[in-house]
Protein backbone atom coordinates (compact mmCIF):
# COMPACT_ATOMS: atom_id res chain seq x y z
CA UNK A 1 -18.14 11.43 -21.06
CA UNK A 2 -14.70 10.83 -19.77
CA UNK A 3 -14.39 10.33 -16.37
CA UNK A 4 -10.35 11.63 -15.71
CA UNK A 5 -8.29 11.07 -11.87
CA UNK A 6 -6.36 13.99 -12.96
CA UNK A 7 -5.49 15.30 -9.52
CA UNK A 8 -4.18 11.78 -8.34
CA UNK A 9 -0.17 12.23 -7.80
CA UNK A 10 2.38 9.91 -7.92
CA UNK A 11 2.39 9.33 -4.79
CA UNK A 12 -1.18 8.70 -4.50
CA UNK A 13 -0.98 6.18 -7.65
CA UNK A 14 2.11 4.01 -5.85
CA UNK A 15 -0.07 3.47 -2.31
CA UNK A 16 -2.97 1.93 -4.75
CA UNK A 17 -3.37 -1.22 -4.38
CA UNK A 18 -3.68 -3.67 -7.25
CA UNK A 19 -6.96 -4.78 -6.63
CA UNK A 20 -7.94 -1.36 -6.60
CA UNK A 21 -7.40 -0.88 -10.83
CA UNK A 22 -10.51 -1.60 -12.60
CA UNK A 23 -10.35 -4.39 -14.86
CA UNK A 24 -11.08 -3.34 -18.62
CA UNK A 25 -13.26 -6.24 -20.36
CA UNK A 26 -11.47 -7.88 -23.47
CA UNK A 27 -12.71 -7.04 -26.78
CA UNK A 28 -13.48 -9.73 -28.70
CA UNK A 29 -13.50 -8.09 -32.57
CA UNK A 30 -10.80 -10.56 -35.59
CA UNK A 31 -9.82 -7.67 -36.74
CA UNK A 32 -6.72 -8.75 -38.40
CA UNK A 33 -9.14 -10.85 -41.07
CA UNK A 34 -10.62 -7.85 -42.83
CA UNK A 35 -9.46 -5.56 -45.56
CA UNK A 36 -6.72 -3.19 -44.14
CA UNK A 37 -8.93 0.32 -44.73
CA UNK A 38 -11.78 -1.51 -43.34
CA UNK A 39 -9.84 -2.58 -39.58
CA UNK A 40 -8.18 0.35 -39.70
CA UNK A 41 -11.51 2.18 -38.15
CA UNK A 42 -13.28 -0.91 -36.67
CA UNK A 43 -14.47 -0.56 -33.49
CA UNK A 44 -13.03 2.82 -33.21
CA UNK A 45 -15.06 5.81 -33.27
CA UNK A 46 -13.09 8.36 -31.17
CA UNK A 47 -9.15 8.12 -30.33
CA UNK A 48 -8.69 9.74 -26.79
CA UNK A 49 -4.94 11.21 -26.42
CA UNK A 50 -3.44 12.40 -23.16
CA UNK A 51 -0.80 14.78 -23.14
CA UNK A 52 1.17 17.77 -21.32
CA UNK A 53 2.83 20.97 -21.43
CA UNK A 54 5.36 19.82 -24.06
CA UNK A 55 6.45 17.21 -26.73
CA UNK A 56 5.55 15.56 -29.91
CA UNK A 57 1.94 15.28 -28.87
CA UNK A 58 1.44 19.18 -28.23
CA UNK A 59 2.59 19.58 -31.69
CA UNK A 60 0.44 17.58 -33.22
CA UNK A 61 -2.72 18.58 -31.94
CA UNK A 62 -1.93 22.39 -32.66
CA UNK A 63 -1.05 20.84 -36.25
CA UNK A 64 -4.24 18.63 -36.59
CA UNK A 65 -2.08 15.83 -37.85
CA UNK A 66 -4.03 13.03 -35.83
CA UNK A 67 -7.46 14.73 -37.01
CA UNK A 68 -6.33 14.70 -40.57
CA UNK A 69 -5.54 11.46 -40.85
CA UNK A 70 -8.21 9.95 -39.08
CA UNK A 71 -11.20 12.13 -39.92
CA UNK A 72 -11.07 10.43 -43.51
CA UNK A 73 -11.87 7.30 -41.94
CA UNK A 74 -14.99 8.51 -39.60
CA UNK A 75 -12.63 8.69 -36.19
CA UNK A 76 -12.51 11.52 -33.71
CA UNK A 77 -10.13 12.42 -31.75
CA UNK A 78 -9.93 13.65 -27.97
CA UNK A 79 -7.09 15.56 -26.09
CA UNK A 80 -6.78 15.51 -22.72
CA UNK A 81 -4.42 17.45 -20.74
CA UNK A 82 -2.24 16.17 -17.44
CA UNK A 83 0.17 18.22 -15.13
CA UNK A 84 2.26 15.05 -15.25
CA UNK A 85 2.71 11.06 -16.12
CA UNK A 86 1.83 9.13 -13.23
CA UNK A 87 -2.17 10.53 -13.28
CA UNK A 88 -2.26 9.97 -17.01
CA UNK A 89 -1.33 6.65 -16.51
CA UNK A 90 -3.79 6.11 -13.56
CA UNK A 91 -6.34 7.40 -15.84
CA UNK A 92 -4.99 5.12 -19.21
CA UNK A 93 -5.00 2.29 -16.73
CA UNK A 94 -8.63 2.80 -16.28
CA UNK A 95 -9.56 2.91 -19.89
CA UNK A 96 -10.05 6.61 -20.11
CA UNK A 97 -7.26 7.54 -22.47
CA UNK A 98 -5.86 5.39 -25.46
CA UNK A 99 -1.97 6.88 -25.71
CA UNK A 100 -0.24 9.20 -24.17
CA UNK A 101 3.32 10.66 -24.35
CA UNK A 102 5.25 10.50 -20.29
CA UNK A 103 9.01 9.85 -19.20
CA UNK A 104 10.69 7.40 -18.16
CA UNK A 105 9.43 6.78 -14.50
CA UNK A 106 5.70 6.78 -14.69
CA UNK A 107 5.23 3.67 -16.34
CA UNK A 108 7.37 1.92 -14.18
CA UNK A 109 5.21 2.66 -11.31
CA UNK A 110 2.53 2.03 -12.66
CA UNK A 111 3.54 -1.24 -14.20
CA UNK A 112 4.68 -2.07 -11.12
CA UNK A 113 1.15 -1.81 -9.97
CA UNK A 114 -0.64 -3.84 -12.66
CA UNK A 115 -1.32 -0.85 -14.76
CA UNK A 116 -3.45 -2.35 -18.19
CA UNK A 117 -0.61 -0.69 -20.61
CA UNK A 118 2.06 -1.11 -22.71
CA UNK A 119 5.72 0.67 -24.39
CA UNK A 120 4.00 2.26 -28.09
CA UNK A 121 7.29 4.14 -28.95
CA UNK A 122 10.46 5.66 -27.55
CA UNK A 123 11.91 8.70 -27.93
CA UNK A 124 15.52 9.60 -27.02
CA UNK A 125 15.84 13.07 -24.17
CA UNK A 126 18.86 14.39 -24.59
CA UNK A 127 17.68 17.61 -22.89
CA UNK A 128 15.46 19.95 -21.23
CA UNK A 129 15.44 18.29 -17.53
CA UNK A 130 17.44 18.33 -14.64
CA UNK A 131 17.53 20.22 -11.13
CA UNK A 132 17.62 23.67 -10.14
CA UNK A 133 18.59 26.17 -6.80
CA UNK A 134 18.21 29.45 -6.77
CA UNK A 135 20.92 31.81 -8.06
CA UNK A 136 21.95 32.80 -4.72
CA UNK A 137 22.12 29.37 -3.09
CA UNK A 138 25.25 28.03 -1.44
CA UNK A 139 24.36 24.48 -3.01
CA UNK A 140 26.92 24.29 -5.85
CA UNK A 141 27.82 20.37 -6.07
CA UNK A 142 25.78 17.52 -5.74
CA UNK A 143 27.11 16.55 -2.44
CA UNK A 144 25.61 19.94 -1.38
CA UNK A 145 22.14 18.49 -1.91
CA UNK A 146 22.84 16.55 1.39
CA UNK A 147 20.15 17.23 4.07
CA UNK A 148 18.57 19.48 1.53
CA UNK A 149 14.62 19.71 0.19
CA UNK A 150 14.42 18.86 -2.96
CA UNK A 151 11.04 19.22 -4.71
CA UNK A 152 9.75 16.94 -7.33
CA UNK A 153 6.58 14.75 -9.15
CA UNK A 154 6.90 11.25 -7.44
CA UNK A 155 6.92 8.69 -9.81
CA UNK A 156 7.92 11.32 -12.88
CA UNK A 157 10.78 11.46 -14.49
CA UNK A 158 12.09 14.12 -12.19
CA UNK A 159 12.70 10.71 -9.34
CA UNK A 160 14.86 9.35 -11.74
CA UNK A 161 17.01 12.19 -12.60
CA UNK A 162 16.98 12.78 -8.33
CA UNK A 163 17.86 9.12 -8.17
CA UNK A 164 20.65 8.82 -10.47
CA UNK A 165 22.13 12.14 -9.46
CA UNK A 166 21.93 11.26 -5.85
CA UNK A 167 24.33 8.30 -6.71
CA UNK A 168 26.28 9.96 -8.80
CA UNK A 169 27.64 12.03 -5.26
CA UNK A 170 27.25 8.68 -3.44
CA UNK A 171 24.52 9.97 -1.80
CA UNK A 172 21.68 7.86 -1.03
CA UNK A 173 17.59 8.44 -1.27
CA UNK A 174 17.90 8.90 3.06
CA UNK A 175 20.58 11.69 2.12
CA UNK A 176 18.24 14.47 1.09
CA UNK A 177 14.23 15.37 2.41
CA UNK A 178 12.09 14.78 -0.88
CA UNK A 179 9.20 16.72 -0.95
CA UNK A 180 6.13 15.26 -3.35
CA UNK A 181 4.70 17.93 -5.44
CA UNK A 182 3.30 18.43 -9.35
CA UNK A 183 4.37 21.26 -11.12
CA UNK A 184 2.31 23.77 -10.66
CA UNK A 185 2.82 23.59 -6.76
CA UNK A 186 6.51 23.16 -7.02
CA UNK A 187 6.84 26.69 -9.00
CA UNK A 188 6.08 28.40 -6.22
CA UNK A 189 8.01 26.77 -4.02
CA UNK A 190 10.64 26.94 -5.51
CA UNK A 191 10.22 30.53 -5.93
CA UNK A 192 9.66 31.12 -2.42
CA UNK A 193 12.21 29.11 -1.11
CA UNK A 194 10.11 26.47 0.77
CA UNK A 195 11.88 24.18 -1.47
CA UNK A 196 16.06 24.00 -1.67
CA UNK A 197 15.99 22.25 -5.36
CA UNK A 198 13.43 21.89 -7.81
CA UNK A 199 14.10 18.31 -10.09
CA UNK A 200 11.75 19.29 -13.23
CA UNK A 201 11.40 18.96 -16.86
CA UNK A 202 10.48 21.14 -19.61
CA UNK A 203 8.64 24.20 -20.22
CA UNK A 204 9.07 24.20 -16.26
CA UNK A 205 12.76 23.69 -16.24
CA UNK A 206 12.46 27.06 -18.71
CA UNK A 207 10.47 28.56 -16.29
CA UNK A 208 12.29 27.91 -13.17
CA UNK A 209 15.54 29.30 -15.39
CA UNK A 210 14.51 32.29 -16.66
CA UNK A 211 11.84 33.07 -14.55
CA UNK A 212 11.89 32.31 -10.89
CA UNK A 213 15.85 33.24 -10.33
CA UNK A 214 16.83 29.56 -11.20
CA UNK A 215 20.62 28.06 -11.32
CA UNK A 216 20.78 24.98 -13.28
CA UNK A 217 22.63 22.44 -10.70
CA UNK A 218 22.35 19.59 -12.96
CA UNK A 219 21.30 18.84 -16.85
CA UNK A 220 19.99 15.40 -16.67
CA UNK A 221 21.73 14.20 -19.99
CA UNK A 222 25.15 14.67 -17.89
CA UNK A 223 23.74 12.08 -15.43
CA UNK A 224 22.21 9.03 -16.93
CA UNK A 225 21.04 8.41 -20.42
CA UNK A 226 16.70 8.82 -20.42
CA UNK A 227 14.14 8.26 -22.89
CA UNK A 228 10.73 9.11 -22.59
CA UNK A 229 7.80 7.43 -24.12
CA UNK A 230 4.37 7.13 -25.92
CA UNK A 231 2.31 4.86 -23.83
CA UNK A 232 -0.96 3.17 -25.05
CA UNK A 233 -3.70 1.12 -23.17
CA UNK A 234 -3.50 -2.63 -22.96
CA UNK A 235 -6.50 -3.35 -24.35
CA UNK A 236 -6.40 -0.47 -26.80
CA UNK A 237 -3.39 -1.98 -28.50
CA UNK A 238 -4.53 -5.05 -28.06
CA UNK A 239 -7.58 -4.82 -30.04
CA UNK A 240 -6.82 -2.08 -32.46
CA UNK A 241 -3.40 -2.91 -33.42
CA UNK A 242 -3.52 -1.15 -37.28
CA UNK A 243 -5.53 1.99 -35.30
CA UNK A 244 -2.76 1.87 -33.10
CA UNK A 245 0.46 2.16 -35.75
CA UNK A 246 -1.32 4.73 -37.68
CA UNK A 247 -0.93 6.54 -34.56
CA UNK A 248 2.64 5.93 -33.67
CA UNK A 249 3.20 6.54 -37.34
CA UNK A 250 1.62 9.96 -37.20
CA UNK A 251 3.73 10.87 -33.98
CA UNK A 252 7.04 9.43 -36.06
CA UNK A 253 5.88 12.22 -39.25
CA UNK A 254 4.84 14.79 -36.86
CA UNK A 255 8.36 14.31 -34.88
CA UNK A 256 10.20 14.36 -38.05
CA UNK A 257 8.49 17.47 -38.75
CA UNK A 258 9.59 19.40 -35.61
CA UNK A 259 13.32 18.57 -35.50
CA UNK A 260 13.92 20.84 -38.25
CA UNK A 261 10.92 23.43 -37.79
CA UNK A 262 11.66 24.49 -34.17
CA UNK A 263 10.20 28.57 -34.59
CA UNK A 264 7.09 26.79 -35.35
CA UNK A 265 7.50 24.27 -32.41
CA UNK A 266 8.05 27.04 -29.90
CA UNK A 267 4.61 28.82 -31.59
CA UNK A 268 2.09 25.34 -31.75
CA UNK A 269 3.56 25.05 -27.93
CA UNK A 270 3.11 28.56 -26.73
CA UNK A 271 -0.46 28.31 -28.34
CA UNK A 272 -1.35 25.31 -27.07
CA UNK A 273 -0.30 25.01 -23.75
CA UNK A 274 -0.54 28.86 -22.76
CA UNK A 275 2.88 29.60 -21.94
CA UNK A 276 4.91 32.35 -23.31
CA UNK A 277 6.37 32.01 -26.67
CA UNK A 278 10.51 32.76 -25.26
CA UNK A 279 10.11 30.25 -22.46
CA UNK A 280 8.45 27.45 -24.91
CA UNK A 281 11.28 28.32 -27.71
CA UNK A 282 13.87 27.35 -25.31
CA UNK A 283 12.50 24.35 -24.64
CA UNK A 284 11.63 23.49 -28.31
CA UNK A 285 15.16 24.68 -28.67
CA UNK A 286 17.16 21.56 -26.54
CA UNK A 287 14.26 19.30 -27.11
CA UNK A 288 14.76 16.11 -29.28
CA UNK A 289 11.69 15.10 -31.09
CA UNK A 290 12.79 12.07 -32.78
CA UNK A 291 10.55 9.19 -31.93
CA UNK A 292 11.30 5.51 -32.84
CA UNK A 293 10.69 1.88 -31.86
CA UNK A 294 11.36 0.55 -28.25
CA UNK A 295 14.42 -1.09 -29.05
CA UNK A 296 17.05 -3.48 -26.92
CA UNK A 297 18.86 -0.93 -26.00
CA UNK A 298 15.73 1.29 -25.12
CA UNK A 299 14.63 -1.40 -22.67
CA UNK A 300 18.14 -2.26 -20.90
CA UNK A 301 18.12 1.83 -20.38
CA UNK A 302 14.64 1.43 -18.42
CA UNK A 303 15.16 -1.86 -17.47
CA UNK A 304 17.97 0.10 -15.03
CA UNK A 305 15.26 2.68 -13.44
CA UNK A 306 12.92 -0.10 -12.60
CA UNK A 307 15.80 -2.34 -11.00
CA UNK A 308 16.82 0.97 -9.24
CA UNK A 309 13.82 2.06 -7.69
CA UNK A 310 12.64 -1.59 -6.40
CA UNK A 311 16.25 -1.62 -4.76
CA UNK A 312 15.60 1.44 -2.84
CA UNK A 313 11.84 0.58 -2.22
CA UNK A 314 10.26 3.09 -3.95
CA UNK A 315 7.76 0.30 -6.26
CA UNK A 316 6.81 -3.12 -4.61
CA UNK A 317 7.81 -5.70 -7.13
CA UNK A 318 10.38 -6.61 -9.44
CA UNK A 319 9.29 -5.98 -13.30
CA UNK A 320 10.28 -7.11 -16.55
CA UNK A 321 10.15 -4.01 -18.61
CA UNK A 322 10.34 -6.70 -22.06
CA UNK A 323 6.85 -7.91 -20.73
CA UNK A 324 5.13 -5.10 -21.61
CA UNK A 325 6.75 -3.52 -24.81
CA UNK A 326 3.93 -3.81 -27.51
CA UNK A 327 5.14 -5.37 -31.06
CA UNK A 328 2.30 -5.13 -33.96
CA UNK A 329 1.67 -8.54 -35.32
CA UNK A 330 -1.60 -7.55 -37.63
CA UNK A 331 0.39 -6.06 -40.06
C-alpha cells in the first residue's frame, strides 16, 4: 500500500518545514560486489514510477517498456499519477515513489527543503509551455501583465516561465497578483475569466489554446532556455544504482522511440491520460522527447532558477544544484 500526498500544492510543500520530511532509513545491501544480473534485481521487488499528463513516462507505460524489461528479472512496476511536480516530489521525498519525470522548478523547491532526491536525467523543452489570455483580452505585451492575475502551479515550471518573463518586461514578482492553483482548477478559471493569464504546460497549454478561447501571450522557449527532468529518490539511487540506469536507460530507448513516432505518441497519450487524441497530438507535436545526462551546461541552466527564486524569496536557502545530480559509480 502506497500512502500518496497527492493533493499537497506547491505552495503547501514550500511552508513545510524541514523537520517535517520523514527521514528514509539507509539501506545497507554491497550491491556493487555481486554478478551484474544478480544486483540488477536485489532488493527490488516493485519499481514505483510517478508521472503526469504528458512526456516520456506516459509513453512508456502505454508501451510496457519498463514492464518488459523488468518482468524478466521478477520486478513489478507501479504508476502513479500527479496533477503536477511539486506533490510528486513531496510524495518521492517520503519514499513513496522511486522516479518520476517534473520540470524545472519542482525540484528546486523541494531541494531547497531537504527533499531525499536527486537529478536521474535531463531532457531539453524546447516547447509546449508558456502563458495564455483569452482571445479577446486587451493584454498583448508583457508589460500588459502589470497589475494583472496570473494563474499558475507554485513551485512548477509554470513560476519559472512567470519569473523569467516577468523580467524580461522589467517587471518584478510585486508587478502582477499570482494566484496558486493546479491544473485542473486553473482551466476553469481561466475559462471563466477569474484569472487574467494562465502560465501552463502541456496537454493544458493545448487545452487552454484550442479549447477555452486561449491567445498564446508567450512560448516559453522565446524566454529562457528550460529543461525538465527525471527525478529519483535519494535512497533509491543510492542503493539500487544498476536498477536505477536500467531505468534511465529505458526512458533514453523509449524517448528515442517517440521523436520519430509522434501519431503513435499523440495515441499512447490520448489513451493513457484520457484526453482527446487532437489536443494530445499537438502536444506530442512541439514536444521534444530526447532525454540525456545532466550535463554542465544542464546544471548552470538550473543553477539560474534556483539563484532566481532565492533572490526574490520564493525558497529559503541558497542551493547547489551540483550537490544533488546523481552519477552511477557501480557500473
Amino acid at each position: 500500500m502506497i500512502a500518496l500526498i497527492v493533493n499537497m500544492d506547491g505552495a503547501e510543500m514550500l511552508a513545510m518545514k524541514r523537520r517535517d520530511f520523514l527521514k528514509l532509513s539507509l539501506g545497507s545491501a554491497a550491491i556493487a560486489a555481486l554478478p551484474p544480473h544478480a544486483r540488477a534485481h536485489t532488493g527490488v521487488k516493485e519499481i514505483r514510477i510517478g508521472y503526469q499528463k504528458n512526456g516520456v513516462l506516459v509513453i512508456a507505460r502505454q508501451r510496457a517498456t519498463l514492464e518488459n524489461h523488468f518482468s524478466p528479472q521478477g520486478v513489478d512496476v507501479k504508476w502513479v499519477e500527479f496533477s503536477s511536480g511539486p506533490p510528486m516530489m513531496e510524495a518521492m521525498n517520503v519514499g513513496s515513489i522511486d522516479y518520476g519525470a517534473v520540470g524545472d522548478s519542482p525540484p528546486v523547491f523541494a531541494q531547497a527543503a531537504g527533499a531525499a532526491i536527486v537529478y536521474a536525467a535531463g531532457q531539453p523543452i524546447t516547447n509546449g509551455q508558456g502563458i495564455l489570455v483569452q482571445q479577446n483580452s486587451a493584454i498583448r505585451t508583457i508589460a500588459d501583465l502589470k497589475g494583472g492575475r496570473i494563474g499558475f502551479t507554485k513551485g512548477s515550471s509554470a513560476h519559472n516561465v512567470v519569473v523569467q518573463t516577468l523580467e524580461k518586461a522589467g517587471l518584478t514578482y510585486k508587478d502582477i497578483a499570482p494566484v496558486y492553483l493546479t491544473p485542473p482548477d486553473a482551466g476553469p478559471a481561466f475559462a471563466n475569466g477569474s484569472i487574467d493569464a494562465w502560465a501552463i504546460w502541456d496537454p493544458y497549454f493545448a487545452i487552454g489554446e484550442t479549447k477555452q478561447n486561449g491567445r498564446i501571450l508567450v512560448n516559453a522557449h522565446e524566454i529562457t532556455k528550460t529543461n525538465s527532468f527525471y527525478i529519483a529518490n535519494r535512497e533509491f539511487a543510492r542503493n539500487h544504482a544498476p536498477v536505477l540506469q536500467q531505468i534511465i536507460d529505458v526512458t533514453t530507448s523509449t524517448a528515442a522511440w517517440a521523436e520519430s513516432h509522434r501519431d503513435e505518441v499523440a495515441k499512447s497519450l490520448s489513451a493513457v491520460t484520457g484526453i482527446a487524441l487532437d489536443i494530445q497530438t499537438i502536444a506530442a507535436n512541439r514536444s521534444s522527447f530526447a532525454v540525456g545526462p545532466v550535463t554542465d551546461d544542464v546544471i548552470a541552466t538550473q543553477q539560474g532558477v534556483a539563484d532566481r527564486f532565492f533572490k526574490l524569496g520564493l525558497i529559503p536557502r541558497q542551493i547547489a544544484i551540483r550537490d544533488i545530480v546523481w552519477r552511477n559509480t557501480q557500473t
